[in-house]
C-alpha atoms as a PDB file:
ATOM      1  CA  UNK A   1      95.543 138.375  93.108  1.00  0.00           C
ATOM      2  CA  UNK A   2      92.267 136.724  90.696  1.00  0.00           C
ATOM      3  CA  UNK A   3      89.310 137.219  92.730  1.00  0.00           C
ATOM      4  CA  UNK A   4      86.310 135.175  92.395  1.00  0.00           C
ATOM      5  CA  UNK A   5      84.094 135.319  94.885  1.00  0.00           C
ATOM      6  CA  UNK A   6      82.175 131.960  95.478  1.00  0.00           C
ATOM      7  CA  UNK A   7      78.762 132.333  96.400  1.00  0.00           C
ATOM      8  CA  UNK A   8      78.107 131.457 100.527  1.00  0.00           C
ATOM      9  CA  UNK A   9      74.848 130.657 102.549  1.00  0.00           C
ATOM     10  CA  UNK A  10      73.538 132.923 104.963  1.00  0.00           C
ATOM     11  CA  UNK A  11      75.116 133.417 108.088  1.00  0.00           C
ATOM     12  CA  UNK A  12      73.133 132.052 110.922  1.00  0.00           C
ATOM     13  CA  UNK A  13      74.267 132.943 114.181  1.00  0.00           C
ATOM     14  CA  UNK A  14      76.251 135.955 115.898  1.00  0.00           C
ATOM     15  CA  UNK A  15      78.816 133.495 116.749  1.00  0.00           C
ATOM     16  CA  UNK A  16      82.487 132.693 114.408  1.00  0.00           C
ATOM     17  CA  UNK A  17      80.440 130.522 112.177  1.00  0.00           C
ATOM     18  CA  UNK A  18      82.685 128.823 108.936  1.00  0.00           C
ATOM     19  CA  UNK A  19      79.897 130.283 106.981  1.00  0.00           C
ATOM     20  CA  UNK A  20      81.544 133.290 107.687  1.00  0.00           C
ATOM     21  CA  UNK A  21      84.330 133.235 105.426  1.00  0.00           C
ATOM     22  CA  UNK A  22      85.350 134.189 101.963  1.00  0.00           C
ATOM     23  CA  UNK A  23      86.628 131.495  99.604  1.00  0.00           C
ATOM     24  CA  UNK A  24      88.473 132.804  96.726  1.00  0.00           C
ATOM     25  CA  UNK A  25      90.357 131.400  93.637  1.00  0.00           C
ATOM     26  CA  UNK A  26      94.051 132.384  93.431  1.00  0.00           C
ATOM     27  CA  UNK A  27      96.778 131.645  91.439  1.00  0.00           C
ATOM     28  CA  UNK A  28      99.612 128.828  92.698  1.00  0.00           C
ATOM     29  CA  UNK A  29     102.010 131.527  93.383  1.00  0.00           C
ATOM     30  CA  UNK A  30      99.647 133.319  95.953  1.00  0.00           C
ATOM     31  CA  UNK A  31      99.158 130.170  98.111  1.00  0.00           C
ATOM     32  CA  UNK A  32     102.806 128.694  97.440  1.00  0.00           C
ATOM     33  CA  UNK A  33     104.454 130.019 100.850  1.00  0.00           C
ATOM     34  CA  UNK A  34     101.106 129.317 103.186  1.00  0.00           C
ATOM     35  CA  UNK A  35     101.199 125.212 101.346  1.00  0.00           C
ATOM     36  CA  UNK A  36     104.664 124.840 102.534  1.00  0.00           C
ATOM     37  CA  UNK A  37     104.305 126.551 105.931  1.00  0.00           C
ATOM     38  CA  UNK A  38     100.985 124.523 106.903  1.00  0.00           C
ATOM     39  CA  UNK A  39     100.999 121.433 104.947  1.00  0.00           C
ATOM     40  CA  UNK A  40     103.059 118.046 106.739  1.00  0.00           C
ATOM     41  CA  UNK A  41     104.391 117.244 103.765  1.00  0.00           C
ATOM     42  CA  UNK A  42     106.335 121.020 103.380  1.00  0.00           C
ATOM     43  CA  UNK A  43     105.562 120.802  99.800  1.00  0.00           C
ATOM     44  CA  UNK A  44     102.775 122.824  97.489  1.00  0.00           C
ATOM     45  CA  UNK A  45     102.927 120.876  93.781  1.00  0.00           C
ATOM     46  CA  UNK A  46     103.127 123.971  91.102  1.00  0.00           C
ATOM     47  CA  UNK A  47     101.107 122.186  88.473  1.00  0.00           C
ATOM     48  CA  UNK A  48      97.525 122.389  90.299  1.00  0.00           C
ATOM     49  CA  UNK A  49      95.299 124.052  88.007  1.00  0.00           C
ATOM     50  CA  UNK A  50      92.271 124.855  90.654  1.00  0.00           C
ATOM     51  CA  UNK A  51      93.704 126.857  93.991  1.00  0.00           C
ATOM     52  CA  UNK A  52      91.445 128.679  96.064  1.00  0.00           C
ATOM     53  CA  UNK A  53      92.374 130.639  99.567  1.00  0.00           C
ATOM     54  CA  UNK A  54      90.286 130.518 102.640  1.00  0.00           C
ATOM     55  CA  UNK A  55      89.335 134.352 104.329  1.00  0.00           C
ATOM     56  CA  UNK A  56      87.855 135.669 107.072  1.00  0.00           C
ATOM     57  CA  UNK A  57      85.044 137.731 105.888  1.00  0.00           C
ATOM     58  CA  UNK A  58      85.595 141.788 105.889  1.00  0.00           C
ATOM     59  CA  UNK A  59      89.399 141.067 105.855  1.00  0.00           C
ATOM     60  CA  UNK A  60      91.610 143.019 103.269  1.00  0.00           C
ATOM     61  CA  UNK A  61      91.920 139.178 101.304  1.00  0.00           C
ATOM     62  CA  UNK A  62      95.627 139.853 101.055  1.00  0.00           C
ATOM     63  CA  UNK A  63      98.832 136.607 101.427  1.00  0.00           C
ATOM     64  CA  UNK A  64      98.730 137.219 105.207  1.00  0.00           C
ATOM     65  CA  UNK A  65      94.971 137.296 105.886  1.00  0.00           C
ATOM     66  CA  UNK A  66      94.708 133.601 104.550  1.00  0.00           C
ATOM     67  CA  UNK A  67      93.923 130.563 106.837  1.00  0.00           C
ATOM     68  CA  UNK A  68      92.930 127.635 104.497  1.00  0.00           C
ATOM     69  CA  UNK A  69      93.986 126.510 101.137  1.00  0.00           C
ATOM     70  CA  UNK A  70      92.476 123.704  98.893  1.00  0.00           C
ATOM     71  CA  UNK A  71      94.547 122.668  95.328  1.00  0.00           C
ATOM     72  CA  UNK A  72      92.905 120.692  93.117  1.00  0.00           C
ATOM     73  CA  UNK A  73      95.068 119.026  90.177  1.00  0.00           C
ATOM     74  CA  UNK A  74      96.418 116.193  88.088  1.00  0.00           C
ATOM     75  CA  UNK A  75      96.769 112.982  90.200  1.00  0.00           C
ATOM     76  CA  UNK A  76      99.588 111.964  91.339  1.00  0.00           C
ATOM     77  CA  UNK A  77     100.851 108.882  88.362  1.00  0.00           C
ATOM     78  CA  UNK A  78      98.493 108.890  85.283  1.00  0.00           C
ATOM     79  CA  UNK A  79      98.004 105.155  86.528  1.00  0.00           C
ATOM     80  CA  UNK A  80      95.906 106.156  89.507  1.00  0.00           C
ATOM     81  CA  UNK A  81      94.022 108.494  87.482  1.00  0.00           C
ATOM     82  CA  UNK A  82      92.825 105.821  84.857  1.00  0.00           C
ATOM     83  CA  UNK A  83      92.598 103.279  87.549  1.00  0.00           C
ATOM     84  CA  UNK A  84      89.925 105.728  89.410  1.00  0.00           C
ATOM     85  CA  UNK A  85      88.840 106.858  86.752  1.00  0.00           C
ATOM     86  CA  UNK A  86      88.873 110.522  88.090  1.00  0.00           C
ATOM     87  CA  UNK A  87      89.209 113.917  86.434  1.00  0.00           C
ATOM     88  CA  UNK A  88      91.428 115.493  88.774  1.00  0.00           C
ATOM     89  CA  UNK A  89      92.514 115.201  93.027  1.00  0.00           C
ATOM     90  CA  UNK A  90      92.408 117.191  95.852  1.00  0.00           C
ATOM     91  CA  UNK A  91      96.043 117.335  96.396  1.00  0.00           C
ATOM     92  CA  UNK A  92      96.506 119.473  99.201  1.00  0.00           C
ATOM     93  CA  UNK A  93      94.088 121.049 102.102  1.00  0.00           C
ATOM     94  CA  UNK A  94      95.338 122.723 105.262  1.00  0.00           C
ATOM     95  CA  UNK A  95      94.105 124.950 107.362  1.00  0.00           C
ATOM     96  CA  UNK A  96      94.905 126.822 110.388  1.00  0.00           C
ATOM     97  CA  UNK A  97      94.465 125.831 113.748  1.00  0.00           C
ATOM     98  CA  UNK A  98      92.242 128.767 114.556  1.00  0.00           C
ATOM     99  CA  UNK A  99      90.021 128.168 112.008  1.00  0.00           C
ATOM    100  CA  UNK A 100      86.332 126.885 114.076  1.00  0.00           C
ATOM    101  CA  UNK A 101      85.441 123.277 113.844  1.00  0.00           C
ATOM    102  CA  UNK A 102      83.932 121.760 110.360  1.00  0.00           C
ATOM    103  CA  UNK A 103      86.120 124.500 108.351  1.00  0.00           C
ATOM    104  CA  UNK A 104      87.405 122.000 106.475  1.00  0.00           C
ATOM    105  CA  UNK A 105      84.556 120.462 104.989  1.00  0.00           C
ATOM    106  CA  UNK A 106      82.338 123.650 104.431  1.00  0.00           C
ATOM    107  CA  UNK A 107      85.267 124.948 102.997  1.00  0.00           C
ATOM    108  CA  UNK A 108      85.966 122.027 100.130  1.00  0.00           C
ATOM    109  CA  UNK A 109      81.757 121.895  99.480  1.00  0.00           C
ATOM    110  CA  UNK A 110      82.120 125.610  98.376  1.00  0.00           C
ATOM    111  CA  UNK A 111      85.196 124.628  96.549  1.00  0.00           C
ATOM    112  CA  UNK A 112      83.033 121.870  94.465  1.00  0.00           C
ATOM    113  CA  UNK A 113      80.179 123.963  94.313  1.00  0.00           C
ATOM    114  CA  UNK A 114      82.870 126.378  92.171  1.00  0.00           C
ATOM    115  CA  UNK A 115      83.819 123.706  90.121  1.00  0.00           C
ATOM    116  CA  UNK A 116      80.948 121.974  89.453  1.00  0.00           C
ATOM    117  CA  UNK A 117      79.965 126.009  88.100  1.00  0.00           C
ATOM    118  CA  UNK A 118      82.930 126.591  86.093  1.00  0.00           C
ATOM    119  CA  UNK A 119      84.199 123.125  85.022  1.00  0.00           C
ATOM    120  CA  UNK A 120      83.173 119.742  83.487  1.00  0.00           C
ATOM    121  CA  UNK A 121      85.100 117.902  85.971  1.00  0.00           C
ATOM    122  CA  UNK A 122      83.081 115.185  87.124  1.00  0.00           C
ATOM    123  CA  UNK A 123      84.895 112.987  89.804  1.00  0.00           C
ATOM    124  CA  UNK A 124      87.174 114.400  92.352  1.00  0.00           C
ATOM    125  CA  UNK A 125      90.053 112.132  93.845  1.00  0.00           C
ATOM    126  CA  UNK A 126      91.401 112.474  97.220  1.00  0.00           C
ATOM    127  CA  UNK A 127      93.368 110.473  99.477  1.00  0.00           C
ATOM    128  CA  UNK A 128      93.988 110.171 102.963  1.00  0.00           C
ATOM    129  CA  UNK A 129      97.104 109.323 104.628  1.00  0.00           C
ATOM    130  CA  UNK A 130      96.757 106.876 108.139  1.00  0.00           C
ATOM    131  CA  UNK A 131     100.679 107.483 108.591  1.00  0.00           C
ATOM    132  CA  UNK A 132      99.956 111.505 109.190  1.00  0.00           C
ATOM    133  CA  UNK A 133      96.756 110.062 111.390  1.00  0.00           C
ATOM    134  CA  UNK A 134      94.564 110.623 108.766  1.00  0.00           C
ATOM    135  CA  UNK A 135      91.127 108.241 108.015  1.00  0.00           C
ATOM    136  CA  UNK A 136      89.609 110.868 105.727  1.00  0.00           C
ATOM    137  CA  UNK A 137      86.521 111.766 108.499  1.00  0.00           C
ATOM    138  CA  UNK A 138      86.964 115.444 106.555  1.00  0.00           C
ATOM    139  CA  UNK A 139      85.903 113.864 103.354  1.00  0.00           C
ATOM    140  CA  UNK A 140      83.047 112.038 104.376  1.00  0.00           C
ATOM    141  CA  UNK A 141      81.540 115.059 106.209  1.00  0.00           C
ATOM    142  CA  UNK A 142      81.648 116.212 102.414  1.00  0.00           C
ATOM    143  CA  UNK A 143      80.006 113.901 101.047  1.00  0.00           C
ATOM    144  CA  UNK A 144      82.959 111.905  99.158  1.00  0.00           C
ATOM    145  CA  UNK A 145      82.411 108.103  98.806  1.00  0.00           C
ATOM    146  CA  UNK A 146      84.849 106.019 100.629  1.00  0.00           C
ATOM    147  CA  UNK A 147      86.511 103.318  98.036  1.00  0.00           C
ATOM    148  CA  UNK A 148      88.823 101.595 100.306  1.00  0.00           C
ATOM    149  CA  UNK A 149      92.370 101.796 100.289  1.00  0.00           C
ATOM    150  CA  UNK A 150      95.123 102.032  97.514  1.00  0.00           C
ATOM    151  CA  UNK A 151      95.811  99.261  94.971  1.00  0.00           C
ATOM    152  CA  UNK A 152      97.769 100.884  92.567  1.00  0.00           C
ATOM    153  CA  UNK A 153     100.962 100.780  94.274  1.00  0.00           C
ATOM    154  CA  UNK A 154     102.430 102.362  97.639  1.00  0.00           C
ATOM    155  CA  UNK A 155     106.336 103.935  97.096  1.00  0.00           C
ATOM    156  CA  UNK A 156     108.716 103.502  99.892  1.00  0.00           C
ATOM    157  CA  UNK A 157     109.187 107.204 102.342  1.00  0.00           C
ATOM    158  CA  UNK A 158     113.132 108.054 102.861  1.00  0.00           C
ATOM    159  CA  UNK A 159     114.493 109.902 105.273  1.00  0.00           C
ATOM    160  CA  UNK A 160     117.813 110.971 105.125  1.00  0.00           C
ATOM    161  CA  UNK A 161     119.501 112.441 108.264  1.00  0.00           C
ATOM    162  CA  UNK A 162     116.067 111.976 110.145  1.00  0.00           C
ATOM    163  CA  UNK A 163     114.433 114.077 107.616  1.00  0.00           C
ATOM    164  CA  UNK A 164     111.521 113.121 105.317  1.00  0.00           C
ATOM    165  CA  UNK A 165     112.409 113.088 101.781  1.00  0.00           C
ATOM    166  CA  UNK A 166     109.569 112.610  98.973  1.00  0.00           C
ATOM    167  CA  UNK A 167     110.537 110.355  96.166  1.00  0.00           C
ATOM    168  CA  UNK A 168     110.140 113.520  93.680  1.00  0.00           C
ATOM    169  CA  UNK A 169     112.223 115.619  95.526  1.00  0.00           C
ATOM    170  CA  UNK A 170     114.539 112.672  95.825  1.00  0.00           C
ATOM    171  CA  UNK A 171     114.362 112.788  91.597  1.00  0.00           C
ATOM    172  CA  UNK A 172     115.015 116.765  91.222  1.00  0.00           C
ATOM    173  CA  UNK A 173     118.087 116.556  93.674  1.00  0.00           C
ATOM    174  CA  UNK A 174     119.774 112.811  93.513  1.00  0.00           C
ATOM    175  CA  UNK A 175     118.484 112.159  89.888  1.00  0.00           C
ATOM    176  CA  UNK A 176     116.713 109.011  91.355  1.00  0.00           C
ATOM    177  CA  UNK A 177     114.426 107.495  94.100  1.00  0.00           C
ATOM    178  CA  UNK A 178     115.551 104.493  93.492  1.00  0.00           C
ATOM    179  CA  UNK A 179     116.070 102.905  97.033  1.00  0.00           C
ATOM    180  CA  UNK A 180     119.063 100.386  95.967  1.00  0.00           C
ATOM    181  CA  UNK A 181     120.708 104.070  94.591  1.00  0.00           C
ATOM    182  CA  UNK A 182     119.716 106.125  97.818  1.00  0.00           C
ATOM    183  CA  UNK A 183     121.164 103.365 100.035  1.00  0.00           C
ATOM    184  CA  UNK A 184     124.593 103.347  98.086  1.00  0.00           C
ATOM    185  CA  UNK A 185     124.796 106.771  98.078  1.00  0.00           C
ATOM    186  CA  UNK A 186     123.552 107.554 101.593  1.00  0.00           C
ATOM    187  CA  UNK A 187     124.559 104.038 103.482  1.00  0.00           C
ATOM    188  CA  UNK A 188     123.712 104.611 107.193  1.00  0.00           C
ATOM    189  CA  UNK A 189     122.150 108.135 106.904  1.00  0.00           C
ATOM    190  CA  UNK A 190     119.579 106.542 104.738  1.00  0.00           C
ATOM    191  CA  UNK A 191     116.406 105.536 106.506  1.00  0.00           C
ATOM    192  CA  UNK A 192     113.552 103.436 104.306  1.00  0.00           C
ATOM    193  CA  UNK A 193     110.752 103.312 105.456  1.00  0.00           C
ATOM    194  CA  UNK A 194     107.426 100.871 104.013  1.00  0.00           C
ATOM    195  CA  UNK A 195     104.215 103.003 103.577  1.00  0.00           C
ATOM    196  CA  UNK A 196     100.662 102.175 103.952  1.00  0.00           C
ATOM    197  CA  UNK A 197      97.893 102.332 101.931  1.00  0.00           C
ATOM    198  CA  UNK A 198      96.214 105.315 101.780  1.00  0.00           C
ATOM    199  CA  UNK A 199      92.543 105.595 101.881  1.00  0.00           C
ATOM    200  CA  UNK A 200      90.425 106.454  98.660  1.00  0.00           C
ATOM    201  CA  UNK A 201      87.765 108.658  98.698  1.00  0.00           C
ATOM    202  CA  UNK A 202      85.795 109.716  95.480  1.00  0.00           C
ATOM    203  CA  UNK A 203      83.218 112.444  95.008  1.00  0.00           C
ATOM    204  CA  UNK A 204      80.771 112.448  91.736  1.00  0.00           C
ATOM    205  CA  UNK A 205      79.781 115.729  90.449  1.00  0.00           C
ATOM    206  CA  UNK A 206      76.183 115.399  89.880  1.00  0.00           C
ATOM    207  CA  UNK A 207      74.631 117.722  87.080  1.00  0.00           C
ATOM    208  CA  UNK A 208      71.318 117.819  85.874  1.00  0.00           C
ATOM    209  CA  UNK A 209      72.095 118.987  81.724  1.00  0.00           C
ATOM    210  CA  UNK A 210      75.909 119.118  81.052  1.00  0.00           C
ATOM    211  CA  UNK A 211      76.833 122.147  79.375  1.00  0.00           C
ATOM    212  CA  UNK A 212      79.990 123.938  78.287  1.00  0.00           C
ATOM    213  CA  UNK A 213      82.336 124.919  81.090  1.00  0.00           C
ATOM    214  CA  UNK A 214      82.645 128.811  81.365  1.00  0.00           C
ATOM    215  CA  UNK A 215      86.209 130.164  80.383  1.00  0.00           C
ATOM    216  CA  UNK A 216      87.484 130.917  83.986  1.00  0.00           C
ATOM    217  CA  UNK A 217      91.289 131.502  82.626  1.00  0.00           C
ATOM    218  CA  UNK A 218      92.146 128.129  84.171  1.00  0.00           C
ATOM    219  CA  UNK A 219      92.553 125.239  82.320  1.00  0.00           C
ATOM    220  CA  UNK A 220      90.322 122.390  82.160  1.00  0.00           C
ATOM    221  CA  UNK A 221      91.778 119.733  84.512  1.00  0.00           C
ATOM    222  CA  UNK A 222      90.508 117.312  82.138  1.00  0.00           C
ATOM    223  CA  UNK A 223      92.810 118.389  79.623  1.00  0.00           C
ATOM    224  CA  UNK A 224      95.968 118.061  81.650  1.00  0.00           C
END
C-alpha cells in the first residue's frame, strides 16, 4: 500500500477525538472492496485519481483497519465539469458508523489540505443526493460553497427486479440505458424511476503564489 502520511493537528483531549486518526493516500485497488461494502450506491468508480483511507491512529494501516474513504476524480459527464467549471469531484465518501461525530468533515479538510500540497487543482465538485437523505450539511461544515441544485441534466434511476441499477452499469451489461430499450427488454420487471436534483456544492482552493505541483505518482486531475 502508498503511504503518505498527511500532516494532523494536535490532539486535544483524552477522549476518541477525529483528530485522532491517520489519513493516508492509497491506490483504487486498496479501497475498492470497503467503496462497495459502505457506499449506497455499491459501486467504487476505478478511474479516481486521488483515494485516500481513513485510520485509527497506532493501527497496523492494513485493508481491514480502514473506516473512511474519500475518492476524488473526473466528474461525472465532461458537461458538468465545464458547466462548473471544476477541476475534479468528490465522488465518493463513506465512513463507518463507529467513526465519532464530525469524522466526515475533518476527514475531507485533511484530504484538501493534501491536495491543495501536492496538486494545482483549484475547485473541488461535490454533490449531494436528497433521494439517499442527503442536503450536503457534511460539506458545508467543510467549508464548500453551496451553488444550488443541478441544471445540467438529471438521468432517470432503474430498478430491475426491485434492485437499483445505475445507468453505467445498465451500459456495461444491456449495451444501453436507454429507458424505451430497458422497458422492451425488461417490460414489467422494469421499474423507472424520475430523479431529483442533486445539490451543488463547490470548494475554491485558495493559494497565496501558485507553484508547480510536486510529482506525487498520481496524475494531475486536471489532465484527465
Amino acid at each position: 500500500m502508498k503511504k503518505r502520511h498527511i500532516p494532523k493537528a494536535p490532539k486535544r483531549s483524552k477522549t476518541y477525538h477525529p483528530l485522532e486518526y491517520t489519513v493516508l493516500e492509497v491506490e483504487t485497488e486498496t479501497i475498492k472492496d470497503f467503496v462497495i461494502d459502505n457506499h449506497y450506491s455499491g459501486i467504487c468508480p476505478m478511474n479516481c485519481n486521488i483515494n485516500f483511507a481513513l485510520f485509527k491512529d497506532n493501527s497496523s494501516y492494513s485493508q481491514d483497519d480502514i473506516i473512511g474513504v474519500a475518492q476524488f476524480g473526473p466528474c461525472v459527464g465532461r458537461e458538468q465539469q465545464q458547466f462548473y467549471s471544476v477541476d475534479t469531484e468528490l465522488r465518493r465518501l463513506c465512513l463507518l458508523n463507529a467513526a465519532p461525530r464530525n469524522s466526515e468533515s475533518r476527514f475531507i479538510s485533511l484530504c484538501i489540505k493534501w491536495i491543495k500540497k501536492h496538486t494545482d487543482i483549484e475547485h473541488i465538485l461535490s454533490l449531494a443526493d436528497p433521494m439517499q437523505g442527503h442536503a450536503g450539511t457534511i460539506y458545508k461544515a467543510a467549508n464548500f460553497k453551496y451553488r444550488g441544485t443541478q441544471s445540467t441534466g438529471c438521468p432517470p434511476m432503474f430498478f430491475i427486479d426491485g434492485k437499483h441499477i445505475h445507468n453505467r452499469t445498465c451500459n456495461e451489461r444491456f449495451g444501453t440505458s436507454s429507458r424505451y430499450a430497458l422497458k422492451e427488454r425488461f417490460r414489467e420487471r422494469l421499474e423507472i424511476v424520475t430523479s431529483i436534483p442533486k445539490h451543488v456544492y463547490i470548494y475554491t482552493i485558495k493559494r497565496k503564489h501558485k507553484k508547480k505541483p510536486e510529482n506525487t505518482g498520481c496524475r494531475n486531475a486536471n489532465n484527465t
